[in-house]
Protein backbone atom coordinates (compact mmCIF):
# COMPACT_ATOMS: atom_id res chain seq x y z
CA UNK A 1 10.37 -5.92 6.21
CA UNK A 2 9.37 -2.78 8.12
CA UNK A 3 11.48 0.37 7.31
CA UNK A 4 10.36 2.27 10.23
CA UNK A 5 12.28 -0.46 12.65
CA UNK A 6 16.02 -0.20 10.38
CA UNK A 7 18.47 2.03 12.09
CA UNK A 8 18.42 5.12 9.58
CA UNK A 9 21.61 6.17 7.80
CA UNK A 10 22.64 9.84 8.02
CA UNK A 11 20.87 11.71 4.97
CA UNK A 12 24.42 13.37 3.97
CA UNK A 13 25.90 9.94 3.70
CA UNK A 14 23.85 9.36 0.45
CA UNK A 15 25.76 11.93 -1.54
CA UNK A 16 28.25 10.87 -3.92
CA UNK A 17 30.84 12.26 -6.05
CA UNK A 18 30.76 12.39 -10.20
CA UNK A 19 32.64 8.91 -10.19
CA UNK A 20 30.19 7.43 -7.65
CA UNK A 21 27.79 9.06 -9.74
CA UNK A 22 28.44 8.12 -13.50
CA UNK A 23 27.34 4.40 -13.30
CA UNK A 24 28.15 1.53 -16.14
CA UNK A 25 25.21 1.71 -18.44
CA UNK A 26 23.52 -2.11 -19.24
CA UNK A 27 24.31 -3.46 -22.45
CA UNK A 28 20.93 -3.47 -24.44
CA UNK A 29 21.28 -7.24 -26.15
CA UNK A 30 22.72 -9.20 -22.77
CA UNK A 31 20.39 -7.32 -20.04
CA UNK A 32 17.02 -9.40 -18.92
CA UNK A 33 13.90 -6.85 -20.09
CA UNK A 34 12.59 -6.64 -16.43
CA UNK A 35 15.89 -5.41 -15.50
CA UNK A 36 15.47 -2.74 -17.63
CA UNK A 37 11.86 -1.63 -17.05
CA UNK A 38 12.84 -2.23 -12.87
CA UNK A 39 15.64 1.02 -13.83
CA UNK A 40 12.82 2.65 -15.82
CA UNK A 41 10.36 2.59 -12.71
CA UNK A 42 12.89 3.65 -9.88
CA UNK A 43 13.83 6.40 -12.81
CA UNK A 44 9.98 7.76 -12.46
CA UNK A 45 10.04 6.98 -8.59
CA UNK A 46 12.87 9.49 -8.60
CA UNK A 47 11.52 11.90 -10.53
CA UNK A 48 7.79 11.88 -8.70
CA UNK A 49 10.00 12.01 -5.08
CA UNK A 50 12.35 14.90 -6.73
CA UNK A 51 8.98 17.22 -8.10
CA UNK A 52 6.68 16.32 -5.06
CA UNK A 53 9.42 18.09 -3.09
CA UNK A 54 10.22 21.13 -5.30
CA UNK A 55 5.88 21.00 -5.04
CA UNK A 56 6.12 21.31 -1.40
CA UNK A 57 8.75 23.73 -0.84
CA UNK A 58 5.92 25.97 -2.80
CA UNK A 59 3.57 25.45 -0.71
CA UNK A 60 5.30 26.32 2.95
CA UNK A 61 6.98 29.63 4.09
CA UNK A 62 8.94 27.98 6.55
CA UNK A 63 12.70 27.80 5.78
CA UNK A 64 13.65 25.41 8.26
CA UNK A 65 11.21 23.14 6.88
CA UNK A 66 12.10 23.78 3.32
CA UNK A 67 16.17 23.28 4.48
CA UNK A 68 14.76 20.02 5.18
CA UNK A 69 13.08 18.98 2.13
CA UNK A 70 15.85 20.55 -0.29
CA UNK A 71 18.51 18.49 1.73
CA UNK A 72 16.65 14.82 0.93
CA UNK A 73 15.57 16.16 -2.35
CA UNK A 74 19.46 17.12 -3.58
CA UNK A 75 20.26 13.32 -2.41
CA UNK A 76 16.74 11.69 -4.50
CA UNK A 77 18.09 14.22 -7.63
CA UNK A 78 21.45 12.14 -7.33
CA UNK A 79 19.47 9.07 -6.98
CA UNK A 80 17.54 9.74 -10.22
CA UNK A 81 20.29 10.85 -12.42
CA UNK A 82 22.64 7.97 -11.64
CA UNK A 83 19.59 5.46 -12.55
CA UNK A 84 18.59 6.84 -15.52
CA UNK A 85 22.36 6.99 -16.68
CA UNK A 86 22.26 3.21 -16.92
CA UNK A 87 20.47 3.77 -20.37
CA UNK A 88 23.32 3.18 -22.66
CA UNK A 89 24.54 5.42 -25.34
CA UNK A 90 23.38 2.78 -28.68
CA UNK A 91 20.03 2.51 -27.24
CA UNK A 92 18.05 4.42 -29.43
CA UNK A 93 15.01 6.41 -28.25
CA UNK A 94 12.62 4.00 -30.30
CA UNK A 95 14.33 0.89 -28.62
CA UNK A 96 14.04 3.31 -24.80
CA UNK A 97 10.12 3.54 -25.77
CA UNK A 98 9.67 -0.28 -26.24
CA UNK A 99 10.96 -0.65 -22.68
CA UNK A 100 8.92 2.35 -21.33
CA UNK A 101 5.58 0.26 -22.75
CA UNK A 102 6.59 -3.12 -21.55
CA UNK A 103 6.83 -1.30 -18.47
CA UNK A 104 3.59 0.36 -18.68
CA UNK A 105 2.17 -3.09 -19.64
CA UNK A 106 3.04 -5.66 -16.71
CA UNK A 107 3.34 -3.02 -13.70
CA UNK A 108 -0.02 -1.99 -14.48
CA UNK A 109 -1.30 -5.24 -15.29
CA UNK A 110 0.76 -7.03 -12.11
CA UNK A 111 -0.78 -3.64 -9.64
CA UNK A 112 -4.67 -4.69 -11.23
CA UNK A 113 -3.85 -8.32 -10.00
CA UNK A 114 -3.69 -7.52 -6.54
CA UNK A 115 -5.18 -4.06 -6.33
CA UNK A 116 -8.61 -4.69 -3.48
CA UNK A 117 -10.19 -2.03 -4.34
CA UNK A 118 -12.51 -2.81 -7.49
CA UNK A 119 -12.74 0.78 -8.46
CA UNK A 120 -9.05 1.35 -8.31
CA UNK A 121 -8.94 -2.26 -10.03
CA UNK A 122 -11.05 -0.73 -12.76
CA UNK A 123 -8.89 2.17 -13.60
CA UNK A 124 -5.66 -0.35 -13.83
CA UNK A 125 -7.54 -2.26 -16.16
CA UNK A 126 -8.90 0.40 -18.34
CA UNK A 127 -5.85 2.64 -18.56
CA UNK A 128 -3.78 -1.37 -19.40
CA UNK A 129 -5.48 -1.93 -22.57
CA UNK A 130 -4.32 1.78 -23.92
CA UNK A 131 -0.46 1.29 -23.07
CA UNK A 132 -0.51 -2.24 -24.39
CA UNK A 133 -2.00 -0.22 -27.96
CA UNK A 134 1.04 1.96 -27.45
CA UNK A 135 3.52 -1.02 -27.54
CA UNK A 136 1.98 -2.48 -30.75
CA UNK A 137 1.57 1.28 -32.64
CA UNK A 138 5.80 1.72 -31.71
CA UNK A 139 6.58 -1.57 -32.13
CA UNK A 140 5.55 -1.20 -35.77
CA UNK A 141 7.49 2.18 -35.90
CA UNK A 142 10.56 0.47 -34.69
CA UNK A 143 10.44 -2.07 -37.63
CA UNK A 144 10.10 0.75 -40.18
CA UNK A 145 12.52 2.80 -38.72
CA UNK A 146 15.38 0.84 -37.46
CA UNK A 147 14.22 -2.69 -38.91
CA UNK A 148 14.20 -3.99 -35.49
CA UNK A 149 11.72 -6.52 -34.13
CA UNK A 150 10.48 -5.47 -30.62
CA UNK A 151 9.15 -8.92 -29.93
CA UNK A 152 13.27 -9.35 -29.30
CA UNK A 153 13.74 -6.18 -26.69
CA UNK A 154 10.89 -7.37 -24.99
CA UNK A 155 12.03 -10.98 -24.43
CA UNK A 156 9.42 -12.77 -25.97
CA UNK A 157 7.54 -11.91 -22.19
CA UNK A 158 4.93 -9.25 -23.48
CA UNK A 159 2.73 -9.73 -26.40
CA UNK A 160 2.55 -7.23 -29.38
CA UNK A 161 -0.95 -6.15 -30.60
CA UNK A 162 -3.79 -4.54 -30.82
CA UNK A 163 -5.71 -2.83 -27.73
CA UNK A 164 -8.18 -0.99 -27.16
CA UNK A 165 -6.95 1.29 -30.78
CA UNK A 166 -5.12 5.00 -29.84
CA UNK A 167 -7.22 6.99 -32.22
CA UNK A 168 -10.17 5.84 -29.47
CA UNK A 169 -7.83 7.42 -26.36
CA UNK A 170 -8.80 11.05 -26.86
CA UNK A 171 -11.19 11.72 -24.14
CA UNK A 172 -13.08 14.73 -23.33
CA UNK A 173 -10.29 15.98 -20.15
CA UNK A 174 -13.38 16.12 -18.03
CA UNK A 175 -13.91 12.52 -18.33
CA UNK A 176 -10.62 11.36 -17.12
CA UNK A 177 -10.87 12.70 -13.89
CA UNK A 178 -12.08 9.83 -11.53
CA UNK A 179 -13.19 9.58 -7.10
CA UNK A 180 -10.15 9.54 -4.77
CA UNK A 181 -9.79 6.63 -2.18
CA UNK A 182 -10.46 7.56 1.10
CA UNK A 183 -7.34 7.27 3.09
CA UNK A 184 -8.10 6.84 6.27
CA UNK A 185 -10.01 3.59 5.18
CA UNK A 186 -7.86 2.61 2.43
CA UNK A 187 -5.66 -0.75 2.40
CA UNK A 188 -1.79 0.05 2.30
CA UNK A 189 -1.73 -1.89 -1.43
CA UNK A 190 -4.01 0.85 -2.48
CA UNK A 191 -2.12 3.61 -1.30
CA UNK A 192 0.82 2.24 -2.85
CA UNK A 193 -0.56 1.67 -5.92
CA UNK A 194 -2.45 5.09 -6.61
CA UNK A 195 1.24 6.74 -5.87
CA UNK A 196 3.07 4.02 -7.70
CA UNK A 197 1.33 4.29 -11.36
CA UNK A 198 1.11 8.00 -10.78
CA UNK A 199 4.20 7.88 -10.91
CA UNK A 200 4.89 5.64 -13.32
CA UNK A 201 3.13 7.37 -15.93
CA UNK A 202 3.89 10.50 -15.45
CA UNK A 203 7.42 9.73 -15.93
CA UNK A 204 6.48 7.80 -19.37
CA UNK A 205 4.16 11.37 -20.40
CA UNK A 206 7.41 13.33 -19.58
CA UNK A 207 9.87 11.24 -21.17
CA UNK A 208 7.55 11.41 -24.67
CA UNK A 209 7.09 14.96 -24.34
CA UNK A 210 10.55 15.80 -24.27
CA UNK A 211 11.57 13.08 -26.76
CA UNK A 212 8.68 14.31 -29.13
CA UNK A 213 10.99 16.86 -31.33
CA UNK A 214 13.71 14.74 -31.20
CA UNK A 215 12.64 11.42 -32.99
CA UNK A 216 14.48 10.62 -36.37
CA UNK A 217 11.02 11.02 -38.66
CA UNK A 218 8.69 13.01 -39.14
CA UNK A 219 5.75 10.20 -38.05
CA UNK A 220 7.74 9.23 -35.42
CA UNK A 221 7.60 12.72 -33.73
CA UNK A 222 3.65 12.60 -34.65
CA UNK A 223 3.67 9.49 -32.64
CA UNK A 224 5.04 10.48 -29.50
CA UNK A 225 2.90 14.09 -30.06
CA UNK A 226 0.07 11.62 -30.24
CA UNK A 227 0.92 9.57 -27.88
CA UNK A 228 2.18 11.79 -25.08
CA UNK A 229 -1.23 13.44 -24.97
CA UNK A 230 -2.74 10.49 -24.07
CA UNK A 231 -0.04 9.59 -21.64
CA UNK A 232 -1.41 13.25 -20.16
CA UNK A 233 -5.25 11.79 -20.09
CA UNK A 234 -3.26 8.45 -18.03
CA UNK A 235 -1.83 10.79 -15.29
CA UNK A 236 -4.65 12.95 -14.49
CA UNK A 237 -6.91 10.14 -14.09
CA UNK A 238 -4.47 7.93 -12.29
CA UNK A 239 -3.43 11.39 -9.71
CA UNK A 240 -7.18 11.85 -9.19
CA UNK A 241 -7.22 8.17 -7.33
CA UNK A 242 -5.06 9.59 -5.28
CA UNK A 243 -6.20 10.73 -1.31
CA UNK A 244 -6.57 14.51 -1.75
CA UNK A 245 -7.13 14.79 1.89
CA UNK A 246 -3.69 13.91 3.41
CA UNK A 247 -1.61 16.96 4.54
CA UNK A 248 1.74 17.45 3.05
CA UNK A 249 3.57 16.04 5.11
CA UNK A 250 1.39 13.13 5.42
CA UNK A 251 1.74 12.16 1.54
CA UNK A 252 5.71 13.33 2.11
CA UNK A 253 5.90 10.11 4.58
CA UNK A 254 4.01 8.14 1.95
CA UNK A 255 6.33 9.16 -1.20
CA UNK A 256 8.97 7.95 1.31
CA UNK A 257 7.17 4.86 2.11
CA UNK A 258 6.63 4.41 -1.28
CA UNK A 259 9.94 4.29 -2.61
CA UNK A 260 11.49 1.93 0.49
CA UNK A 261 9.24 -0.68 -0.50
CA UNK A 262 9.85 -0.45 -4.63
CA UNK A 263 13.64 -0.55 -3.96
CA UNK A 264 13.10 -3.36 -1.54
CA UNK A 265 11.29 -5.04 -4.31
CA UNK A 266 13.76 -4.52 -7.21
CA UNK A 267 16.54 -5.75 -4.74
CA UNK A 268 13.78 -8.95 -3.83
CA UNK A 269 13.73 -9.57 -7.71
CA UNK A 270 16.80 -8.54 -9.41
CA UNK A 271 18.37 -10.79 -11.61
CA UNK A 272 21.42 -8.57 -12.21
CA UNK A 273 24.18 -8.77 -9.45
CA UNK A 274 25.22 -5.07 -10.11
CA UNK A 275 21.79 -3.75 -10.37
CA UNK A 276 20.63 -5.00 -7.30
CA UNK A 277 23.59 -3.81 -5.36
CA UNK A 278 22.04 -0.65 -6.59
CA UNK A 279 19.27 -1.30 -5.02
CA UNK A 280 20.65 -2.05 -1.91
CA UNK A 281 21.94 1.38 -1.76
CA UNK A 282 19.27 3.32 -2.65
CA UNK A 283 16.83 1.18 -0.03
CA UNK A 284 19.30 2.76 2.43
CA UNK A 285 19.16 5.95 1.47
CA UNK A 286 15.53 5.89 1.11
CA UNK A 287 15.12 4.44 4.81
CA UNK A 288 17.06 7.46 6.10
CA UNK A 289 14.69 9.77 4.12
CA UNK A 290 11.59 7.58 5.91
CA UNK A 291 12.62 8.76 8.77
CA UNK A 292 13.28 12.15 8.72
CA UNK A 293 9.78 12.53 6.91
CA UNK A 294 8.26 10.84 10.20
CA UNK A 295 10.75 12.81 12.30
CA UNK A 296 9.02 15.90 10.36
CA UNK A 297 5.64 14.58 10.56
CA UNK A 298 6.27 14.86 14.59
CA UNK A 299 7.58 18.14 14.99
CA UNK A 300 5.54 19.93 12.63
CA UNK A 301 1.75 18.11 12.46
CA UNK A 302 2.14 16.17 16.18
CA UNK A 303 1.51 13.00 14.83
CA UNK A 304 3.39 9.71 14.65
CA UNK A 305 3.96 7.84 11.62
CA UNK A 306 1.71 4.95 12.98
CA UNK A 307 -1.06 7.15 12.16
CA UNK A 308 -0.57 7.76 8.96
CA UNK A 309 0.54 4.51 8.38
CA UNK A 310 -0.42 2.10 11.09
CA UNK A 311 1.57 -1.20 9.56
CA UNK A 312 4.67 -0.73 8.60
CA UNK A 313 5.50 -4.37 6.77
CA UNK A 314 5.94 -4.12 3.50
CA UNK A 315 3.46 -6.28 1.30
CA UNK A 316 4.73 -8.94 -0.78
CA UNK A 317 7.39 -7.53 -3.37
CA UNK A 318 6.40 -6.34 -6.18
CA UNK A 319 7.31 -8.29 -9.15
CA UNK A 320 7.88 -7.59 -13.15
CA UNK A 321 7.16 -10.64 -15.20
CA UNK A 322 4.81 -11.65 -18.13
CA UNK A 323 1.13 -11.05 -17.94
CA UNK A 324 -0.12 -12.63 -21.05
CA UNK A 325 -3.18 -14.38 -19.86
CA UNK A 326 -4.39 -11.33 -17.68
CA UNK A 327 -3.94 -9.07 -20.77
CA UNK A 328 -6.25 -10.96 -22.92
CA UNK A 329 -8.77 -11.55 -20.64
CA UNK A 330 -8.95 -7.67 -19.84
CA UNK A 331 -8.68 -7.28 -23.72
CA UNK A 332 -11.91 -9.58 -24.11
CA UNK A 333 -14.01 -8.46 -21.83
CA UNK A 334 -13.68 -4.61 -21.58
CA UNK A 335 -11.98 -2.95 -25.31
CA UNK A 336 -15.56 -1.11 -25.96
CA UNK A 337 -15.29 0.72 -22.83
CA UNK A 338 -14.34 4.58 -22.47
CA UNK A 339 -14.78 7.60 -19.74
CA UNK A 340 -17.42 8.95 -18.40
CA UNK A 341 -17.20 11.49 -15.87
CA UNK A 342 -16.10 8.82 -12.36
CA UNK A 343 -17.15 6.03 -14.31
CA UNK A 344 -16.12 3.53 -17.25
CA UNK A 345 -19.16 3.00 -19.79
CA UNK A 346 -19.46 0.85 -23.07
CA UNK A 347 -19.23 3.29 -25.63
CA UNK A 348 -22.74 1.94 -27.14
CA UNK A 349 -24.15 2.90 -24.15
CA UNK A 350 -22.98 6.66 -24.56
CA UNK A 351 -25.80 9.03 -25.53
CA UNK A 352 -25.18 10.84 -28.89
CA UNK A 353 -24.56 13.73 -27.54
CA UNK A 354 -21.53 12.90 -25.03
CA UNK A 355 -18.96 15.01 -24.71
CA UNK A 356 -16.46 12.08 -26.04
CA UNK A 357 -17.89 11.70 -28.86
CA UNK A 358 -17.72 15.79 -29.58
CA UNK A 359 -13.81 15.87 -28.92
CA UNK A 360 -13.36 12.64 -30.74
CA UNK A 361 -14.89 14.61 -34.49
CA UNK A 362 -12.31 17.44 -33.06
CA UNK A 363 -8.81 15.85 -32.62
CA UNK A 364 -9.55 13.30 -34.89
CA UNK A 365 -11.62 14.83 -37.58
CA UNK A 366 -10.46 12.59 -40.44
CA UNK A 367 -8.98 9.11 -39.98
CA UNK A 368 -6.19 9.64 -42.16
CA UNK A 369 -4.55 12.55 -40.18
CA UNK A 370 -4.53 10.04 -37.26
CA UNK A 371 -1.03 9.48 -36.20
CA UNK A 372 -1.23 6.13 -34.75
CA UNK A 373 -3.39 4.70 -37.56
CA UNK A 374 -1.18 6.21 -40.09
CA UNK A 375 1.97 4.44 -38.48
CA UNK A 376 -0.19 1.15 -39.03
CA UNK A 377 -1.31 1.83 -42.32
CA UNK A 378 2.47 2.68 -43.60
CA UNK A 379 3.61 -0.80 -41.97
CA UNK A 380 0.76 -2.49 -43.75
CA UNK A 381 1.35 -0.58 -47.21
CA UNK A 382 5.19 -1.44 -46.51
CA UNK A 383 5.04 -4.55 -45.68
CA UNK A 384 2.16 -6.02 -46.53
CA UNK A 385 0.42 -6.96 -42.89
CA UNK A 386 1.42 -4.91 -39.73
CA UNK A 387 3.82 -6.53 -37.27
CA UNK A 388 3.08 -9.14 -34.28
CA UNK A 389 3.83 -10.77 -31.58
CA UNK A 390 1.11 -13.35 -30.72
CA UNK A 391 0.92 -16.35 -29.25
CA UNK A 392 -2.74 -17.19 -30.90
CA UNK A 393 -5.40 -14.54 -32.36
CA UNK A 394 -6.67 -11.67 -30.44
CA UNK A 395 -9.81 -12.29 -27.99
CA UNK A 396 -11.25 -9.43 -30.23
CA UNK A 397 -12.13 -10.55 -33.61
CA UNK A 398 -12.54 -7.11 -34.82
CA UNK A 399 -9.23 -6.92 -34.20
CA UNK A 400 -7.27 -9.79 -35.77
CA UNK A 401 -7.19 -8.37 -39.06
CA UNK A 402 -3.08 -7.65 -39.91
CA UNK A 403 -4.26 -6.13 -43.16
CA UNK A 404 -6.17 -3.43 -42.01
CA UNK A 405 -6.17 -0.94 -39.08
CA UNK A 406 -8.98 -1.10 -37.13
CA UNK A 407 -10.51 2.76 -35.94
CA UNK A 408 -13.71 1.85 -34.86
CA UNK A 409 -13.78 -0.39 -31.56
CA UNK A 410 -13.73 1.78 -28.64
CA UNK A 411 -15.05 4.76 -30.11
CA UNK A 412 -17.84 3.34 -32.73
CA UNK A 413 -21.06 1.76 -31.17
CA UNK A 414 -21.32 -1.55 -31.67
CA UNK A 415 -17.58 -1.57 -33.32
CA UNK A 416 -17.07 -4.82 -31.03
CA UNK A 417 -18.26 -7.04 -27.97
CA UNK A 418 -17.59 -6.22 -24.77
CA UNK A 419 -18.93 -7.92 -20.84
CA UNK A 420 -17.80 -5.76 -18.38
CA UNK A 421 -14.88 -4.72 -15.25
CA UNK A 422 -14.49 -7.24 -13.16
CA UNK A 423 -12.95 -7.93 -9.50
């Protein structure tokens, strides 16, 4: 499909009323997993479409421009709302979280897969083996908490376990910043994928921020403290892939772009009937917002949308579904690696003197005061072993202990084995 050759919609015809507006939520025990991280992406979509706007209209003094961007920006704030209304009321935040990590988990993995850019490929990987840690570490808070097994909200689709462990996450911020692709030379699945996990993440860092003083316990609010901060480190380095070189309006086409072709994919892969007529909407709406930003990119910068983006077809959909294999393999080969500056680097290989290892004896001075580890080492004392979903023993062996919480590999040299990124 190419969204520049649909005949557009009028931008006013996307606005609804509070009926339209106030859709039937899911029910939380009947609705397919992927269906609910597919409503958790489009809800970050939103959100990156509605705050690149309000970002823009800072940035220009013209008012006929910024008439413009606050029209299809009212519309994508409807958009968002409605979507993240489908959460149900008796879905607690815990049970929201599981879905936010599954999420996290098999977009990033399933963008990796078919990202052709190794460096970009890299950075999926890496930034994978953290939000998979994040499952397991709230997985085991959901047990203790609500006496819920996650293994069940995530379908039996995503294994629960040890990553690459949280406390080893805190990075020196000057080491999460990483070399933006060069745009003009760029594949279109790169450019989607830089703006897509952006976004992605950024919506899971704001959703744990604000949720952060509301959790039900006090080390469930340390865990999302804990955990937001890293979701922080996640953003900056996946926003520093981005092309920092595109005009406004250029990157305005691209958020457009962007979102056409993620609707068009939930609609592809929906199992839902109701959700994907959803879907369907929105990919309308969205194609009449594609072309007013190429209308804009016209009259403004004198440049047709061709090039900006010179093929229009969208690549193949992109799909939510398990990832189990690719997860261990990344898992085996590359837990012992942190940041360094633009690159990734075994942490053995770090001079004594790096700047992670400095931040690392600040934020997490003692073990003990660890939040993730001490949501592990409750479970354990609790329970007697932490909780699982497997289907056979890590590919680490440092890390198949269930008695134990291991907060040494990646952040101790020589804590465990590790090969190396691979394309």
């Amino acid at each position: 499909m190419n969204p520049f050759n649909e005949r557009p919609l009028s931008i006013v015809s996307g606005f609804q009323n509070w009926k339209q507006l106030y859709p039937k939520p899911y029910e939380k025990n009947e609705t397919d997993p992927y269906t609910k991280t597919r409503i958790i992406l489009m809800n970050g979509t939103e959100f990156e479409a509605n705050w690149f706007l309000h970002n823009f209209a800072r940035h220009v003094a013209d008012n006929d421009l910024r008439r413009e961007l606050a029209l299809t920006r009212a519309v994508e704030k409807q958009q968002q709302l409605k979507i993240s209304l489908l959460k149900p009321c008796n879905e607690t935040p815990l049970e929201h979280t599981i879905g936010y990590e599954q999420l996290a988990v098999d977009l990033t993995a399933e963008l990796a897969k078919r990202e052709p850019d190794c460096y970009v490929k890299n950075a999926l990987d890496f930034a994978l083996l953290e939000d998979f840690d994040h499952l397991y570490r709230y997985a085991n808070q959901l047990e203790m908490e609500q006496g819920v097994l996650a293994e069940a909200l995530v379908g039996r689709y995503t294994e629960i376990m040890p990553g690459r462990p949280t406390i080893a996450h805190h990075r020196y911020a000057k080491d999460n910043i990483k070399r933006g692709i060069n745009g003009k030379k760029a594949e279109k699945q790169t450019v989607l994928a830089t703006l897509i996990i952006t976004a992605a993440e950024q919506q899971t860092m704001n959703y744990y921020m604000n949720i952060t003083n509301f959790a039900a316990t006090d080390l469930a609010r340390r865990l999302y403290q804990e955990i937001a901060l890293v979701e922080e480190e996640h953003v900056s380095q996946y926003e520093s892939l981005q092309n920092a070189e595109a005009t406004w309006l250029e990157m305005l086409l691209w958020h457009e772009y962007t979102e056409c072709y993620l609707y068009w994919s939930c609609y592809m892969t929906e199992t839902d009937a109701r959700i994907k007529e959803l879907w369907e909407e929105n990919l309308a709406m969205e194609i009449a917002h594609l072309h007013k930003a190429a209308e804009l990119l016209k009259k403004y910068e004198k440049k047709e949308w061709q090039e900006v983006i010179p093929d229009g077809d969208f690549p193949a959909p992109l799909s939510l579904h398990e990832n189990v294999d690719y997860v261990r393999r990344i898992l085996g080969t590359t837990v012992q690696f942190t940041g360094q500056r633009e690159e990734y680097i075994k942490v053995d290989d770090l001079p004594q003197d790096a700047d992670f290892f400095a931040y690392q004896k600040i934020i997490n001075s003692k073990t003990d005061i660890v939040p993730s580890h001490m949501v592990i080492d409750t479970h354990i004392k609790h329970y007697g072993k932490d909780y699982r979903f497997q289907v056979s023993p890590s590919p680490v062996p440092e890390l198949r202990c269930r008695t134990e919480d291991n907060v040494c590999v990646g952040r101790k040299k020589g804590a465990a084995t590790s090969s190396d990124f691979s394309c």
